[in-house]
PDB file of N, CA and C in Angstrom:
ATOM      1  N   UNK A   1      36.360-139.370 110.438  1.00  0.00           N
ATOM      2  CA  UNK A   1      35.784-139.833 111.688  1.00  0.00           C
ATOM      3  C   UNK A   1      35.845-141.351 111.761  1.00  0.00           C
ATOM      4  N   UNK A   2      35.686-141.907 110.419  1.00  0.00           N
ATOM      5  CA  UNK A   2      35.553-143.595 110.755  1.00  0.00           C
ATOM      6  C   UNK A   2      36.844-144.101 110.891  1.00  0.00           C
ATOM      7  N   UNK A   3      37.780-143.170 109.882  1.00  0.00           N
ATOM      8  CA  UNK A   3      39.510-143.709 110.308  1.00  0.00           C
ATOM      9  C   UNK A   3      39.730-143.617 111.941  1.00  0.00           C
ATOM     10  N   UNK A   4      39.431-142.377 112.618  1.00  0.00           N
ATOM     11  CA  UNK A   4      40.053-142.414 113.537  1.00  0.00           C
ATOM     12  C   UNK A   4      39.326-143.384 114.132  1.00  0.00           C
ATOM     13  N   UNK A   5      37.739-143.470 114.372  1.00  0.00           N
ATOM     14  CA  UNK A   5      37.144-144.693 115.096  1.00  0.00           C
ATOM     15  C   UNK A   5      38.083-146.369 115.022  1.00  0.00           C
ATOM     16  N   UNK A   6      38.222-146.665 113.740  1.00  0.00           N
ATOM     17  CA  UNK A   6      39.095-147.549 113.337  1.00  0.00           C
ATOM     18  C   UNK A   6      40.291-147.495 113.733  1.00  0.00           C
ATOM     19  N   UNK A   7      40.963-146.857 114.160  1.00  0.00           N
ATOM     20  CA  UNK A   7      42.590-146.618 114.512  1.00  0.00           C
ATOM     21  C   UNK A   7      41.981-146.837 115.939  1.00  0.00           C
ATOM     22  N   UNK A   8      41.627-145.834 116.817  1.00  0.00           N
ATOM     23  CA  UNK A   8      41.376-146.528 118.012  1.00  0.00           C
ATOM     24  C   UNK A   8      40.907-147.956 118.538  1.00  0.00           C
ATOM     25  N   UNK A   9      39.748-148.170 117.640  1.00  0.00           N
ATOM     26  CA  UNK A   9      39.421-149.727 117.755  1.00  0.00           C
ATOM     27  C   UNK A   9      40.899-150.757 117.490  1.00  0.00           C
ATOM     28  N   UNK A  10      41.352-150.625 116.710  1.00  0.00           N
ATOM     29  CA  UNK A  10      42.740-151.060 116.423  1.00  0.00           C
ATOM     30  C   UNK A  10      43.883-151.441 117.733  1.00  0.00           C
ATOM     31  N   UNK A  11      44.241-150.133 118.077  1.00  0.00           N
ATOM     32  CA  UNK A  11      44.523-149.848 118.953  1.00  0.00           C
ATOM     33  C   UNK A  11      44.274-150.781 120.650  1.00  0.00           C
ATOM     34  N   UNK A  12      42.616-150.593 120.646  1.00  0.00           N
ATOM     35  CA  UNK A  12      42.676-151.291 121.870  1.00  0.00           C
ATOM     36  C   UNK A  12      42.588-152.827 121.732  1.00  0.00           C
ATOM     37  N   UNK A  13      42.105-153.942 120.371  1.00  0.00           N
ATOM     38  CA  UNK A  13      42.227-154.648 120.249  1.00  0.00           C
ATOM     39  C   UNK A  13      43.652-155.258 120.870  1.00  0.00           C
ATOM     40  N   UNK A  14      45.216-154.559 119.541  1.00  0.00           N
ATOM     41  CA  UNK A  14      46.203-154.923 120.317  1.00  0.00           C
ATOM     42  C   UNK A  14      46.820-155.005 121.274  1.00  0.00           C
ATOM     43  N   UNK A  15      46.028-153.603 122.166  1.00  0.00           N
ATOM     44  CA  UNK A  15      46.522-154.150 123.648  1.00  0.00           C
ATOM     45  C   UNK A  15      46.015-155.187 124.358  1.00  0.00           C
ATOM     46  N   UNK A  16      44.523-155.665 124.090  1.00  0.00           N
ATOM     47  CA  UNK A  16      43.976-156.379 124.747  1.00  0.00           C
ATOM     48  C   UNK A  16      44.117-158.138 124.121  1.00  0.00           C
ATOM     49  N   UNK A  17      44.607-158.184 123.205  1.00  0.00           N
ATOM     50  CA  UNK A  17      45.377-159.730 122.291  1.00  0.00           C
ATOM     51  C   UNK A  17      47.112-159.573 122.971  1.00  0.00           C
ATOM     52  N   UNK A  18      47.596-158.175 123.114  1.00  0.00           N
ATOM     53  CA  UNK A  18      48.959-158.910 123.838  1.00  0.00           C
ATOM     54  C   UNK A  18      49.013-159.081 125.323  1.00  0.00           C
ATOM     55  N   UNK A  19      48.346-158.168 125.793  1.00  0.00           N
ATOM     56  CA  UNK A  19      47.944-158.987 127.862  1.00  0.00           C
ATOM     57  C   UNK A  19      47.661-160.552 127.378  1.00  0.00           C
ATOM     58  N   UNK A  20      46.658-160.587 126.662  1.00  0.00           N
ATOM     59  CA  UNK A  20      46.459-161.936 126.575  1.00  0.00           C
ATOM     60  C   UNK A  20      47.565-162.975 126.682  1.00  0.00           C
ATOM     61  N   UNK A  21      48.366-163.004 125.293  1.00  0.00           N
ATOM     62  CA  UNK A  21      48.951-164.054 124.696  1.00  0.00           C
ATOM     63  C   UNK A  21      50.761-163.400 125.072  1.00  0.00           C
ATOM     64  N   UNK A  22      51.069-162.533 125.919  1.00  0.00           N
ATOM     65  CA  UNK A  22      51.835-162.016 126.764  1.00  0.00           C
ATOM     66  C   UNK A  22      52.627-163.314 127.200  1.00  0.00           C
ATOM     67  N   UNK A  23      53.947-163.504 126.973  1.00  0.00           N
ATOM     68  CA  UNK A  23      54.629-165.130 126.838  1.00  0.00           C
ATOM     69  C   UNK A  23      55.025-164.780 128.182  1.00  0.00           C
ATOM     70  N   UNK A  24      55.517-163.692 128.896  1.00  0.00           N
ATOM     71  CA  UNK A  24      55.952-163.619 130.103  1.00  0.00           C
ATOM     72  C   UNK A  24      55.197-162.243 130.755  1.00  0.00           C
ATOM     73  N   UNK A  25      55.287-162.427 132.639  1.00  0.00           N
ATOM     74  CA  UNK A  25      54.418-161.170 133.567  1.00  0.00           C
ATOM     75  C   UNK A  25      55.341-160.253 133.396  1.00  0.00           C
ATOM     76  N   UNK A  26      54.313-158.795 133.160  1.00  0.00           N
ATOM     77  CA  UNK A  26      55.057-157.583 132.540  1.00  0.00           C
ATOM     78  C   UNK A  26      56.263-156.986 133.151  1.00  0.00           C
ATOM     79  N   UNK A  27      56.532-157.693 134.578  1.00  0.00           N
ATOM     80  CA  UNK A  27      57.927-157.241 135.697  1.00  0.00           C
ATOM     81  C   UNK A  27      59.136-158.092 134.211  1.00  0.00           C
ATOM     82  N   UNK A  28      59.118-158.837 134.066  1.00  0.00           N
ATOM     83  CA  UNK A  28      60.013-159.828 133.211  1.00  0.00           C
ATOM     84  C   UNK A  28      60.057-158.883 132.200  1.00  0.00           C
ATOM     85  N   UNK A  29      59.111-158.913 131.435  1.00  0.00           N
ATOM     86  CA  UNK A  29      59.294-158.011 130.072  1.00  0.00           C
ATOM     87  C   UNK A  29      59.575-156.923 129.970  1.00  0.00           C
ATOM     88  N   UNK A  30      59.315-156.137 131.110  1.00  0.00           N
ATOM     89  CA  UNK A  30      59.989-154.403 131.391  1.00  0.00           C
ATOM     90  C   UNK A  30      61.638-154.998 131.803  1.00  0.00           C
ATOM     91  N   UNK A  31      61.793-155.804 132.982  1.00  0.00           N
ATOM     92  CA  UNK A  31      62.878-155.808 132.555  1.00  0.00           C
ATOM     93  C   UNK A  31      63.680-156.242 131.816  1.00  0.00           C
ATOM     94  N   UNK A  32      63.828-157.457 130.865  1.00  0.00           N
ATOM     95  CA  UNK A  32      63.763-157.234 129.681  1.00  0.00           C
ATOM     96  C   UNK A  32      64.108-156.301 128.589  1.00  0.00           C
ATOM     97  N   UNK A  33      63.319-155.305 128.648  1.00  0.00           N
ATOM     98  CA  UNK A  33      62.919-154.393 128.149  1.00  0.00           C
ATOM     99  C   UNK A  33      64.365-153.378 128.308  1.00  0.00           C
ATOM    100  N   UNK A  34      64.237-153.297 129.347  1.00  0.00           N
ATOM    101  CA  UNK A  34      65.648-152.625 129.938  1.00  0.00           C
ATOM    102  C   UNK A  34      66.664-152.371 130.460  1.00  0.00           C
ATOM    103  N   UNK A  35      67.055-154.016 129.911  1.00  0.00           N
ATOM    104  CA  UNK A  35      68.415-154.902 130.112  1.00  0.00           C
ATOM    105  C   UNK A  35      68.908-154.430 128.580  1.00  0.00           C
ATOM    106  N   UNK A  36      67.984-154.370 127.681  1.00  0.00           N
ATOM    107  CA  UNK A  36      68.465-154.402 125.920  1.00  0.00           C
ATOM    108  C   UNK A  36      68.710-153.089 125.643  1.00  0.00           C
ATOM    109  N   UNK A  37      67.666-151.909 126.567  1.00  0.00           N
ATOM    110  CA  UNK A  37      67.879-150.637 126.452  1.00  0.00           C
ATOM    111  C   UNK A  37      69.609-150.141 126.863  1.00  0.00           C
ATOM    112  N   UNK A  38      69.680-150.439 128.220  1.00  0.00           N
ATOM    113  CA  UNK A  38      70.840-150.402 128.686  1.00  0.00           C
ATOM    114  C   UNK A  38      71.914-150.345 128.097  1.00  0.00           C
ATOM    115  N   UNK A  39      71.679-152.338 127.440  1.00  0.00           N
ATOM    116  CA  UNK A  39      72.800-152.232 126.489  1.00  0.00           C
ATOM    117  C   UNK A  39      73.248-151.636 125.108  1.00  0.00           C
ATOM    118  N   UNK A  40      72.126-151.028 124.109  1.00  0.00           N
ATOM    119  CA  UNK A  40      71.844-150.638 123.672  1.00  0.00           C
ATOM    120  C   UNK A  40      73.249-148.865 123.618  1.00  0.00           C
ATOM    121  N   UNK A  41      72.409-148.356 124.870  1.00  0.00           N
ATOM    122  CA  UNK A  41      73.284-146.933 125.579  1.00  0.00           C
ATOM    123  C   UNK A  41      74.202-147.166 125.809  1.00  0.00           C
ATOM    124  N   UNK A  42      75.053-148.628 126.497  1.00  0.00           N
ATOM    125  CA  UNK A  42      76.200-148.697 126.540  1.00  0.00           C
ATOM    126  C   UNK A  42      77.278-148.793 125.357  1.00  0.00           C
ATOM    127  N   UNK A  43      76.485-149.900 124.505  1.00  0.00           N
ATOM    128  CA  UNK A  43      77.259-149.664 123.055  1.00  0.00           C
ATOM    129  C   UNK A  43      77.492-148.464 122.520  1.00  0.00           C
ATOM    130  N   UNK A  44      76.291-147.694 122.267  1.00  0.00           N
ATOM    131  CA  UNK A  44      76.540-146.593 121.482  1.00  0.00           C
ATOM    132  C   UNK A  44      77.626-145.330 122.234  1.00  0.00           C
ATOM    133  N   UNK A  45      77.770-145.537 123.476  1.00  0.00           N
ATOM    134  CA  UNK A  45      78.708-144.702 124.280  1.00  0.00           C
ATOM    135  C   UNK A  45      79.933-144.641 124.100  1.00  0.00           C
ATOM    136  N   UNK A  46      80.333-146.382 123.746  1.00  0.00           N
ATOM    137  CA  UNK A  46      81.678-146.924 123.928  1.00  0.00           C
ATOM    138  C   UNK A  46      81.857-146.204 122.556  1.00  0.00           C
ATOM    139  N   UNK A  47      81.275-146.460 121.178  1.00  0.00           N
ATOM    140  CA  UNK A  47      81.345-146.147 120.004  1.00  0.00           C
ATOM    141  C   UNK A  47      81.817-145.151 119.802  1.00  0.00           C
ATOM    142  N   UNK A  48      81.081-144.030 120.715  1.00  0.00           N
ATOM    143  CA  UNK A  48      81.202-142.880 120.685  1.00  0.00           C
ATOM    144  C   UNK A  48      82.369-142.174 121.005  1.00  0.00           C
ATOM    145  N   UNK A  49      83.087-143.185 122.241  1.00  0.00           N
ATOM    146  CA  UNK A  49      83.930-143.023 123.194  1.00  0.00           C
ATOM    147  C   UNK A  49      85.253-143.037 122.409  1.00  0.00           C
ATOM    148  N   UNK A  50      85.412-144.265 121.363  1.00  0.00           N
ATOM    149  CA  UNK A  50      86.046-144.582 120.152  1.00  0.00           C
ATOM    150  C   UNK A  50      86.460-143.608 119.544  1.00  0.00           C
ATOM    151  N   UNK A  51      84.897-143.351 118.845  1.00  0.00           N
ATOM    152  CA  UNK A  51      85.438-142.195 117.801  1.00  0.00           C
ATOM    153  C   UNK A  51      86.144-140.976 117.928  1.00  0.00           C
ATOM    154  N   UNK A  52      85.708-140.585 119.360  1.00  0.00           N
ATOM    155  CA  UNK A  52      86.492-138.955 119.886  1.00  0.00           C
ATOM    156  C   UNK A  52      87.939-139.558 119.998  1.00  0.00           C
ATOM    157  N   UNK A  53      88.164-140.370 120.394  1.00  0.00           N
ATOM    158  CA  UNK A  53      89.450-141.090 120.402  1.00  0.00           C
ATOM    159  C   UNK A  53      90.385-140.764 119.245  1.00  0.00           C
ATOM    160  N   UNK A  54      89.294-141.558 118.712  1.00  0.00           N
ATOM    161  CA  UNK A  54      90.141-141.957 116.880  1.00  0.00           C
ATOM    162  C   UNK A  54      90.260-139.878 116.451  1.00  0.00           C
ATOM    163  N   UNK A  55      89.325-139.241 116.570  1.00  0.00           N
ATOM    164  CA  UNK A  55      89.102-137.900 116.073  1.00  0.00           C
ATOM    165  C   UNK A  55      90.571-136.867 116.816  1.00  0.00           C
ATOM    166  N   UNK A  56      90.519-137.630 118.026  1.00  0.00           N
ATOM    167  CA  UNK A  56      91.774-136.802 118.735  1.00  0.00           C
ATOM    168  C   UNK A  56      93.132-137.302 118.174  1.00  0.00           C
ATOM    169  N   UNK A  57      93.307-138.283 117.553  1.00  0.00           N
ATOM    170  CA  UNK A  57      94.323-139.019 117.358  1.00  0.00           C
ATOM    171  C   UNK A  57      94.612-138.200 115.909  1.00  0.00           C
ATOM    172  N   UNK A  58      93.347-138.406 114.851  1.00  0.00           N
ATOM    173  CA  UNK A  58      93.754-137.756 113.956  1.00  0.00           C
ATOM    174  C   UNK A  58      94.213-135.971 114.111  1.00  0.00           C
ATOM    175  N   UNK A  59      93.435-135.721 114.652  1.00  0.00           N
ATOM    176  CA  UNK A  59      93.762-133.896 114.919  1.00  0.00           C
ATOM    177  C   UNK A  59      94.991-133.698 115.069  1.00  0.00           C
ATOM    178  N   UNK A  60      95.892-134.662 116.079  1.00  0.00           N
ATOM    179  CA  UNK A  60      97.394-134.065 116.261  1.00  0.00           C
ATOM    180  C   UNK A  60      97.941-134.537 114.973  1.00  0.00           C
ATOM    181  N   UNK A  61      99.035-133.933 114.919  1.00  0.00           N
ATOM    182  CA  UNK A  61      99.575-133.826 113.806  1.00  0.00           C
ATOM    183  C   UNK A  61     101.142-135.439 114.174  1.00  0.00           C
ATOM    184  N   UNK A  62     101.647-135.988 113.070  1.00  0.00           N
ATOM    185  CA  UNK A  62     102.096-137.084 113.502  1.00  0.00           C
ATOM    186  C   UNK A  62     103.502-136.332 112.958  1.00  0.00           C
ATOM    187  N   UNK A  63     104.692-136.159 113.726  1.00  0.00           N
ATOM    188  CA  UNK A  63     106.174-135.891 113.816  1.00  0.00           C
ATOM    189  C   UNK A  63     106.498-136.190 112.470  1.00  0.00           C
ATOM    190  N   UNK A  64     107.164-135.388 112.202  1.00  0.00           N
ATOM    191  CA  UNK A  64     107.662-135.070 110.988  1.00  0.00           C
ATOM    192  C   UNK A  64     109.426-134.958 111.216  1.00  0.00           C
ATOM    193  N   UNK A  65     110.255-135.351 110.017  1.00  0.00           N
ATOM    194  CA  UNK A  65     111.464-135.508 110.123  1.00  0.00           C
ATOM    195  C   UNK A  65     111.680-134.616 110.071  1.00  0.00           C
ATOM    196  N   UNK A  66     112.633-133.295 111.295  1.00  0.00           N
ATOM    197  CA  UNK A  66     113.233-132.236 111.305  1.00  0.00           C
ATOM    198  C   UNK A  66     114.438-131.772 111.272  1.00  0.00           C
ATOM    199  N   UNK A  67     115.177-131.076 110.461  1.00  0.00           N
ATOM    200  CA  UNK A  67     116.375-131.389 109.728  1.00  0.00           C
ATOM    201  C   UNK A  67     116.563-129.728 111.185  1.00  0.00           C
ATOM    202  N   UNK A  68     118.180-130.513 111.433  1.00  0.00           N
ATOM    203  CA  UNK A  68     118.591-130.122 112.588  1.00  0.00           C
ATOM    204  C   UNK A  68     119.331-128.850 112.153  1.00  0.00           C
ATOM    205  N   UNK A  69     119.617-127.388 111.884  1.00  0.00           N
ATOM    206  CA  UNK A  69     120.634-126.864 111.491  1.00  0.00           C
ATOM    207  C   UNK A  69     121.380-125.778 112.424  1.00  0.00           C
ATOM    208  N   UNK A  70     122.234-126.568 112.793  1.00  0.00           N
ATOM    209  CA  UNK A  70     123.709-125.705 113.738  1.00  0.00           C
ATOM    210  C   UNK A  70     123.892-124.574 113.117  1.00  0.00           C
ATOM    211  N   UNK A  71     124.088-123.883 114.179  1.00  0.00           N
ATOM    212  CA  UNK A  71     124.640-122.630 113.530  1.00  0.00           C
ATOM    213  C   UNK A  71     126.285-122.030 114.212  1.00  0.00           C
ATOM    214  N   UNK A  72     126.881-121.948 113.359  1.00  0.00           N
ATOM    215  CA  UNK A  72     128.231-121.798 114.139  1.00  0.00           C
ATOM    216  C   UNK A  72     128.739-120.480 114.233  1.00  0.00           C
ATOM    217  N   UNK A  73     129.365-120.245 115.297  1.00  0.00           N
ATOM    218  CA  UNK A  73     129.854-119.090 115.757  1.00  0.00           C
ATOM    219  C   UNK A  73     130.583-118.432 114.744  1.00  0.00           C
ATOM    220  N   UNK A  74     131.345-119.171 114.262  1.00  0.00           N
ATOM    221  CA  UNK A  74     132.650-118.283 113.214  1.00  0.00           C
ATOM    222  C   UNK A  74     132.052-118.595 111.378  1.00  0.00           C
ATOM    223  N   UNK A  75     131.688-117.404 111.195  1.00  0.00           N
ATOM    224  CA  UNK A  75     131.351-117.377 109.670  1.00  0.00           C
ATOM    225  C   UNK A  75     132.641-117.818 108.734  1.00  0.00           C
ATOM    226  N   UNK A  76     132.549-118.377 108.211  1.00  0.00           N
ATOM    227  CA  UNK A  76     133.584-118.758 106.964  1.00  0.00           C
ATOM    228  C   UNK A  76     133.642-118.017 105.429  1.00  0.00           C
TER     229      UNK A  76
END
């Protein structure tokens, strides 16, 4: 019971010390917030985008030297 009392007290302290000392108004910091998110999703997409790439590239198989053999009409 006293942990959780303590965790909540905790709790609302830090919200109420970062409104405070809050370096910028929360429109800035949300966006902010989700300018980094964004980019964040975009990186990991491209990455992603990459690897299926690279994964398709390996899957095919790369040409192999194929030895040509004629076959001629008249047996010898």
């Amino acid at each position: 019971m006293k942990t959780s009392l303590m965790f909540l007290l905790g709790i609302g302290m830090g919200t109420v010390l970062g409104i405070l000392i809050a370096p910028e108004a929360g429109k800035i910091t949300r966006r902010k917030i989700r300018d980094e998110a964004d980019r964040i999703i975009d990186e990991t997409l491209q990455k992603r985008r990459r690897q299926a790439a690279i994964n398709r590239l390996e899957a095919t198989p790369e040409p192999t030297e194929t030895t040509v053999i004629t076959e001629s009409r008249y047996n010898l």
